[in-house]
Protein backbone atom coordinates (compact mmCIF):
# COMPACT_ATOMS: atom_id res chain seq x y z
CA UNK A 1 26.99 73.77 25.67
CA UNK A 2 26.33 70.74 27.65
CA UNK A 3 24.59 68.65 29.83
CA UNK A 4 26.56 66.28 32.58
CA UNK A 5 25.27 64.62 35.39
CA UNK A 6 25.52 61.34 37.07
CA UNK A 7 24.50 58.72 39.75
CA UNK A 8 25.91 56.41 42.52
CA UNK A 9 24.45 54.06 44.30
CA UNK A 10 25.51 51.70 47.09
CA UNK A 11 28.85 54.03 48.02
CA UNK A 12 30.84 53.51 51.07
CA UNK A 13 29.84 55.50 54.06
CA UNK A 14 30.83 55.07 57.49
CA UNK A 15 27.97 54.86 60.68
CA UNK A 16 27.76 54.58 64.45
CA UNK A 17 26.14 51.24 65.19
CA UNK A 18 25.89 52.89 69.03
CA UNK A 19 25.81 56.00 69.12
CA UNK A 20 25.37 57.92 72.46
CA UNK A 21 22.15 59.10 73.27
CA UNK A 22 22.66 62.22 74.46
CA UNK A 23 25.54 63.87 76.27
CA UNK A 24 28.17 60.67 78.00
CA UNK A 25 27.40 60.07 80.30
CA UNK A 26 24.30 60.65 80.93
CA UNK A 27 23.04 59.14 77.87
CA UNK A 28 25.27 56.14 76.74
CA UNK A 29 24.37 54.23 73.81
CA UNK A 30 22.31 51.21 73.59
CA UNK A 31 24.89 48.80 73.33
CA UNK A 32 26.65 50.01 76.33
CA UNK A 33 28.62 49.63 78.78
CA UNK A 34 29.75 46.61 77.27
CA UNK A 35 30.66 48.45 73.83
CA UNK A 36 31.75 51.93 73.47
CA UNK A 37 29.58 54.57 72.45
CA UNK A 38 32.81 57.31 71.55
CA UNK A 39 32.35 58.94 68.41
CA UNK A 40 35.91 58.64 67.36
CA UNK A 41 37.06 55.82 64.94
CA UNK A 42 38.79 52.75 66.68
CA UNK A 43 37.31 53.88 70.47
CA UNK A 44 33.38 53.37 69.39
CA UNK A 45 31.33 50.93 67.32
CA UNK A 46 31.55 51.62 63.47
CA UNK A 47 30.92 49.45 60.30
CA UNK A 48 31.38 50.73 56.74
CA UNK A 49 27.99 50.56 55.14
CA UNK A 50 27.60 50.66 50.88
CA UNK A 51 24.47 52.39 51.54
CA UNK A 52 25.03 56.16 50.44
CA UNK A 53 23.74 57.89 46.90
CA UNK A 54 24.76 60.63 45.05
CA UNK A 55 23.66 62.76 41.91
CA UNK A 56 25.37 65.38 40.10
CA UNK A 57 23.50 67.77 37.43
CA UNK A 58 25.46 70.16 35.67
CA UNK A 59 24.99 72.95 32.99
CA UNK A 60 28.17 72.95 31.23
CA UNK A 61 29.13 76.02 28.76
CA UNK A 62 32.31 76.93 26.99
CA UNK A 63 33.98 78.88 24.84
CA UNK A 64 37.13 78.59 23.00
CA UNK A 65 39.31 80.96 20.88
CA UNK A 66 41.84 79.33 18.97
CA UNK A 67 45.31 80.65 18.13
CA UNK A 68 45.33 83.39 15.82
CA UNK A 69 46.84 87.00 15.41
CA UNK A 70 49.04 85.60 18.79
CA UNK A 71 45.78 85.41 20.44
CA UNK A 72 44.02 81.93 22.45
CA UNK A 73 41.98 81.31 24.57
CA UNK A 74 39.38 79.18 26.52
CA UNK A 75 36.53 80.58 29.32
CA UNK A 76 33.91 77.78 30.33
CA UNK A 77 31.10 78.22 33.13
CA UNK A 78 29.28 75.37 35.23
CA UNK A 79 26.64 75.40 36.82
CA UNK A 80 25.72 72.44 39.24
CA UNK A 81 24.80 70.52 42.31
CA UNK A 82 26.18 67.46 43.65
CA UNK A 83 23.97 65.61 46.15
CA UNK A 84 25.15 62.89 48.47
CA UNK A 85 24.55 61.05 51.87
CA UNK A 86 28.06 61.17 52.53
CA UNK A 87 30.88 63.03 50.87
CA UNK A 88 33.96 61.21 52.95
CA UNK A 89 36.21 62.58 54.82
CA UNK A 90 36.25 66.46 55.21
CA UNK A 91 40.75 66.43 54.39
CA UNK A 92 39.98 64.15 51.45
CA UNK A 93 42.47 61.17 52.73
CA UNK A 94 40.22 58.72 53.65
CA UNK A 95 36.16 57.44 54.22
CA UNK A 96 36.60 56.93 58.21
CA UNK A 97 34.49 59.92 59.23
CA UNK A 98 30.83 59.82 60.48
CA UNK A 99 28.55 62.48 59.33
CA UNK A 100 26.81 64.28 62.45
CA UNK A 101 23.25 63.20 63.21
CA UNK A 102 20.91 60.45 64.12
CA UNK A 103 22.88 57.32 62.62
CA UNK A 104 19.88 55.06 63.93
CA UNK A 105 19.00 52.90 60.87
CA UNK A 106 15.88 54.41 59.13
CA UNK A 107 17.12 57.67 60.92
CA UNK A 108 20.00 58.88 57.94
CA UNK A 109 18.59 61.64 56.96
CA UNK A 110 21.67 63.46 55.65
CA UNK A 111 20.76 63.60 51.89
CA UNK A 112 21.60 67.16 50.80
CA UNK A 113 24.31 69.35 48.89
CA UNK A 114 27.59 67.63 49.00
CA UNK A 115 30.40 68.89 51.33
CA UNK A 116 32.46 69.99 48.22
CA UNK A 117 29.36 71.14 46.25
CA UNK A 118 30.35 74.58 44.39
CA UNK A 119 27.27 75.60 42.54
CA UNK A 120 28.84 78.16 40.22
CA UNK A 121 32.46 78.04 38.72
CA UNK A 122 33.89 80.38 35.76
CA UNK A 123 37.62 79.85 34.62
CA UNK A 124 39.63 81.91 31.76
CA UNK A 125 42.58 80.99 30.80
CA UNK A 126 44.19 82.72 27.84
CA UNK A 127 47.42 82.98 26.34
CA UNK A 128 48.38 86.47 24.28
CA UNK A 129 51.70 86.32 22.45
CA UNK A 130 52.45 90.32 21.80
CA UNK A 131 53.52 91.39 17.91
CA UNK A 132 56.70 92.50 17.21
CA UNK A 133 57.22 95.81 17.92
CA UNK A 134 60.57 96.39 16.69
CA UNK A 135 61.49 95.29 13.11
CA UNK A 136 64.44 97.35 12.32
CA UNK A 137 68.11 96.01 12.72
CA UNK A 138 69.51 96.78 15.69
CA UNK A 139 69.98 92.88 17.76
CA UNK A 140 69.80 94.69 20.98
CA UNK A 141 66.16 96.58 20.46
CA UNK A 142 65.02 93.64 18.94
CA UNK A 143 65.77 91.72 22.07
CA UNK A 144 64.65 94.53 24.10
CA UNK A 145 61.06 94.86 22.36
CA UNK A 146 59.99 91.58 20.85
CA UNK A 147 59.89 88.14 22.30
CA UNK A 148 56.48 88.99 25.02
CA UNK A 149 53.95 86.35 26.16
CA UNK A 150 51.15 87.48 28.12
CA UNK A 151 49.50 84.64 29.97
CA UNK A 152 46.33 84.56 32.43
CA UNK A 153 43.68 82.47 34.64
CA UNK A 154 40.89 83.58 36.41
CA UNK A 155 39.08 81.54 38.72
CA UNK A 156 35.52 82.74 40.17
CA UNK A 157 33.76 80.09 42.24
CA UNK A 158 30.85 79.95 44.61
CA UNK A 159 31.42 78.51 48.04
CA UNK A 160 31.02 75.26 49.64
CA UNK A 161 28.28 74.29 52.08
CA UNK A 162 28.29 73.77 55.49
CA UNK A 163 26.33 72.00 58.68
CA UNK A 164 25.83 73.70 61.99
CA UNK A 165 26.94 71.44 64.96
CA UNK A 166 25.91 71.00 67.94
CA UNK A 167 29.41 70.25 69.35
CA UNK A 168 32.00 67.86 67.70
CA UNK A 169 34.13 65.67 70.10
CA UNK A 170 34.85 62.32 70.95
CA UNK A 171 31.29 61.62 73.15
CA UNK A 172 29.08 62.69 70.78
CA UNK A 173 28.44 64.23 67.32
CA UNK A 174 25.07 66.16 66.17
CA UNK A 175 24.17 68.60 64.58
CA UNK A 176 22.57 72.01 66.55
CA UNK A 177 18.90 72.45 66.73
CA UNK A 178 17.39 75.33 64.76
CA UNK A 179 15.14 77.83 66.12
CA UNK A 180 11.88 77.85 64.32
CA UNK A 181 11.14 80.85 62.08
CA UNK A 182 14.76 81.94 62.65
CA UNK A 183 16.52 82.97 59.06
CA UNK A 184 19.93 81.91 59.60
CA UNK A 185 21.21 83.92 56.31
CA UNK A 186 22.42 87.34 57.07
CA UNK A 187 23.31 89.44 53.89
CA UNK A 188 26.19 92.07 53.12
CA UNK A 189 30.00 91.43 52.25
CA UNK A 190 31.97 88.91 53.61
CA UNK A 191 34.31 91.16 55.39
CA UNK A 192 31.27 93.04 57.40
CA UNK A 193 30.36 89.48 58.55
CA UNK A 194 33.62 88.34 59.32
CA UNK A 195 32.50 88.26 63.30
CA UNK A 196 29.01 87.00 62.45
CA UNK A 197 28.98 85.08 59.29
CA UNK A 198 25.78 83.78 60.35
CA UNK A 199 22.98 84.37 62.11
CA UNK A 200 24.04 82.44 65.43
CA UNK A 201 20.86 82.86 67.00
CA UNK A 202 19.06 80.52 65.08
CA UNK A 203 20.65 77.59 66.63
CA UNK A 204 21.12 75.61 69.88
CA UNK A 205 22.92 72.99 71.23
CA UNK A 206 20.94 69.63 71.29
CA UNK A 207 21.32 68.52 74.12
CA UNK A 208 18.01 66.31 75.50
CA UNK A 209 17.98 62.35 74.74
CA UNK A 210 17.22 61.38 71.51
CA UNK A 211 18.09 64.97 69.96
CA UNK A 212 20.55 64.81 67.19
CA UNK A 213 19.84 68.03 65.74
CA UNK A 214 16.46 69.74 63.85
CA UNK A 215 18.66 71.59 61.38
CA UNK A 216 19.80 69.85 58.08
CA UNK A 217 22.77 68.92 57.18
CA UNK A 218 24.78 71.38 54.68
CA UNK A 219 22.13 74.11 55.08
CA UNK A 220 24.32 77.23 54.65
CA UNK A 221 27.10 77.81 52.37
CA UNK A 222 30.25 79.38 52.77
CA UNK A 223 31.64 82.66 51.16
CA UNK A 224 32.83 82.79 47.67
CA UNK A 225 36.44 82.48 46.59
CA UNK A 226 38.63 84.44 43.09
CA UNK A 227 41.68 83.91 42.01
CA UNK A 228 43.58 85.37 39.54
CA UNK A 229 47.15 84.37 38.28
CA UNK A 230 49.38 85.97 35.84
CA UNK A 231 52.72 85.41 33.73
CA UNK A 232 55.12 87.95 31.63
CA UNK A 233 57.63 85.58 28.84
CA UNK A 234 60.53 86.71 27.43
CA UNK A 235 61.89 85.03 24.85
CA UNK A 236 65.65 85.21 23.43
CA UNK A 237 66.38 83.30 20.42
CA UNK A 238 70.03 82.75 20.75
CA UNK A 239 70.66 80.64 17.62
CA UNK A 240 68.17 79.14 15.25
CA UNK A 241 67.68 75.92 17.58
CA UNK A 242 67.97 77.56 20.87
CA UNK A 243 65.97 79.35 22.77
CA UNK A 244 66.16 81.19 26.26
CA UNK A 245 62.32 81.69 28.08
CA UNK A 246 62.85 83.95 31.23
CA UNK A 247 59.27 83.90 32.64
CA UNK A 248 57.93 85.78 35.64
CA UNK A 249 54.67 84.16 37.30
CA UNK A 250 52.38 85.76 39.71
CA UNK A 251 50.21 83.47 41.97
CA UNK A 252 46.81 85.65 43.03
CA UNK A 253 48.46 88.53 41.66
CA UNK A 254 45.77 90.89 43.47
CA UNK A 255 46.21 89.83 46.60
CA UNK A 256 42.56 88.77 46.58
CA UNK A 257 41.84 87.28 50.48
CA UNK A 258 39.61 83.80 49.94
CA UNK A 259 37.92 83.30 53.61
CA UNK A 260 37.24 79.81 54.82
CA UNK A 261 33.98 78.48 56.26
CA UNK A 262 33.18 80.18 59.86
CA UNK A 263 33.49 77.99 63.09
CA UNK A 264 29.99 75.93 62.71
CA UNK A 265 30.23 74.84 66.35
CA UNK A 266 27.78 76.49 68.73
CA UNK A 267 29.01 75.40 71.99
CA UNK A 268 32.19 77.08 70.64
CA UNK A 269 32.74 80.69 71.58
CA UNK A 270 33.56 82.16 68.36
CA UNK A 271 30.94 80.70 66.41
CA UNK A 272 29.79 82.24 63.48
CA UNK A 273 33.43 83.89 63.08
CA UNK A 274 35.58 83.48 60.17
CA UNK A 275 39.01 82.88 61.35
CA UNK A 276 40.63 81.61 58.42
CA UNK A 277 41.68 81.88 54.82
CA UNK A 278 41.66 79.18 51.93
CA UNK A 279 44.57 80.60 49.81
CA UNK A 280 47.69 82.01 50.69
CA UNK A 281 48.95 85.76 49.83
CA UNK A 282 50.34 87.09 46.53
CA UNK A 283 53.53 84.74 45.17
CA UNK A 284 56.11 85.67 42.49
CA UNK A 285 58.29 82.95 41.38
CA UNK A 286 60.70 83.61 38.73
CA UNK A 287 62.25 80.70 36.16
CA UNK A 288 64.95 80.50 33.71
CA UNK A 289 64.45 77.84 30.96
CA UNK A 290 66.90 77.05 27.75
CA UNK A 291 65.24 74.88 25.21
CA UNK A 292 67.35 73.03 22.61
């Protein structure tokens, strides 16, 4: 058992020296019309600030079995939060993205759970060589019966978090307002909320001057993803130095569906919906490996 955790200070983010008001253009930015005021990178004003913080604090337990009796094996559980200003870009490839909201200076308030913040995670992974089942002297029942390697990981995760938006083009960026005394959580399985992840009425656009959004950023989370992957060995000694491994692997080998983050867009029609997966279906891949 352990404790982790750690601090930045002074990271890269990227902000909107002029943003729009409001809706373009109705409400263009203070610096305009001689500069830009589009949200998208290379059309607006931008500059790449070191003025974002993080924090990490994790509970970190595990467990380990070492080989014995054909048996190994190693299960570990985190729990922690990761805090930032700014997590980067949402694809991972690069820092050019500008987090929705007020980017006035003074005006950042976007501390909160990081965009790839999973507050629970569990893995097992274990390994489970079978005995030998057949000892007599037949060559082919030996073949037949001995030679098995079991092998196993399970993954069990929480989800990641999310903002709300007001809309998300190349005018203008903010997140939506929130309704007061609205609960935005609704509660049951992930498949009965599949049309209403949600509650959707707990938010509307912003859309007067000056509004970038009441809601915080990163205030829901999304649904939580398994995995489980599996492998069958068989090994056939052909002489004393080599060996033939035939192995058969199955990628989530229960066809376990891992649903994205719902459309967080409210001027969007099917907000609130979940319309896509993280994962793909159930894969078998088979490989053929001589060692020597």
């Amino acid at each position: 058992m352990s404790y982790v955790g750690s601090v930045g200070r002074k990271l890269y983010r990227l902000v909107d020296l002029n943003q729009a008001l409001g809706p373009l253009p109705t409400f263009p930015g203070p610096l305009s019309p001689g500069l830009s005021s589009l949200v998208v990178q290379g059309f607006g004003v931008h500059a790449m600030q070191s003025s974002s913080n993080s924090s990490y604090n994790s509970l970190q337990v595990g467990v380990t079995k070492r080989f014995s009796y054909g048996l190994q094996f190693l299960a570990s559980y985190t729990y922690s939060h990761s805090l930032d200003d700014y997590s980067g870009d949402p694809t991972g490839t690069s820092d050019v993205t500008v987090v929705p909201g007020n980017q006035a200076p003074g005006f950042l308030n976007n501390y909160a759970s990081s965009d790839f913040d999973r507050r629970h995670r569990f893995v097992f992974s274990g390994i489970y060589d079978l005995p030998k089942f057949y000892k007599g002297e037949s060559r082919f029942a030996r073949q037949a019966a001995n030679g098995w390697e079991l092998a196993s990981v399970l993954t069990l995760q929480s989800g990641t978090p999310f903002s709300v938006l007001s809309n998300a083009n190349a005018f203008i960026q903010a997140r939506a307002d929130i309704v007061p005394g609205c609960n935005p959580v609704l509660h049951g399985s992930v498949k009965s909320r599949l049309n209403e992840y949600f509650n959707t009425a707990c938010f509307k656009p912003a859309l007067a001057a000056g509004d970038f959004g009441t809601s915080s950023r990163n205030i829901l989370r999304g649904p939580n993803q398994k995995n489980v992957d599996f492998s069958i060995v068989k090994f056939f000694p052909i002489t004393e130095r080599i060996k033939m491994e035939f192995r058969t692997e199955f990628f989530n080998v229960f066809n376990n569906v891992n649903f994205a983050n719902p459309i967080n867009i409210v001027e969007s029609a099917p907000v609130g919906q979940i319309v896509e997966t993280t994962t793909g279906p159930r894969v078998i891949q088979f490989a053929l490996k001589v060692t020597f």
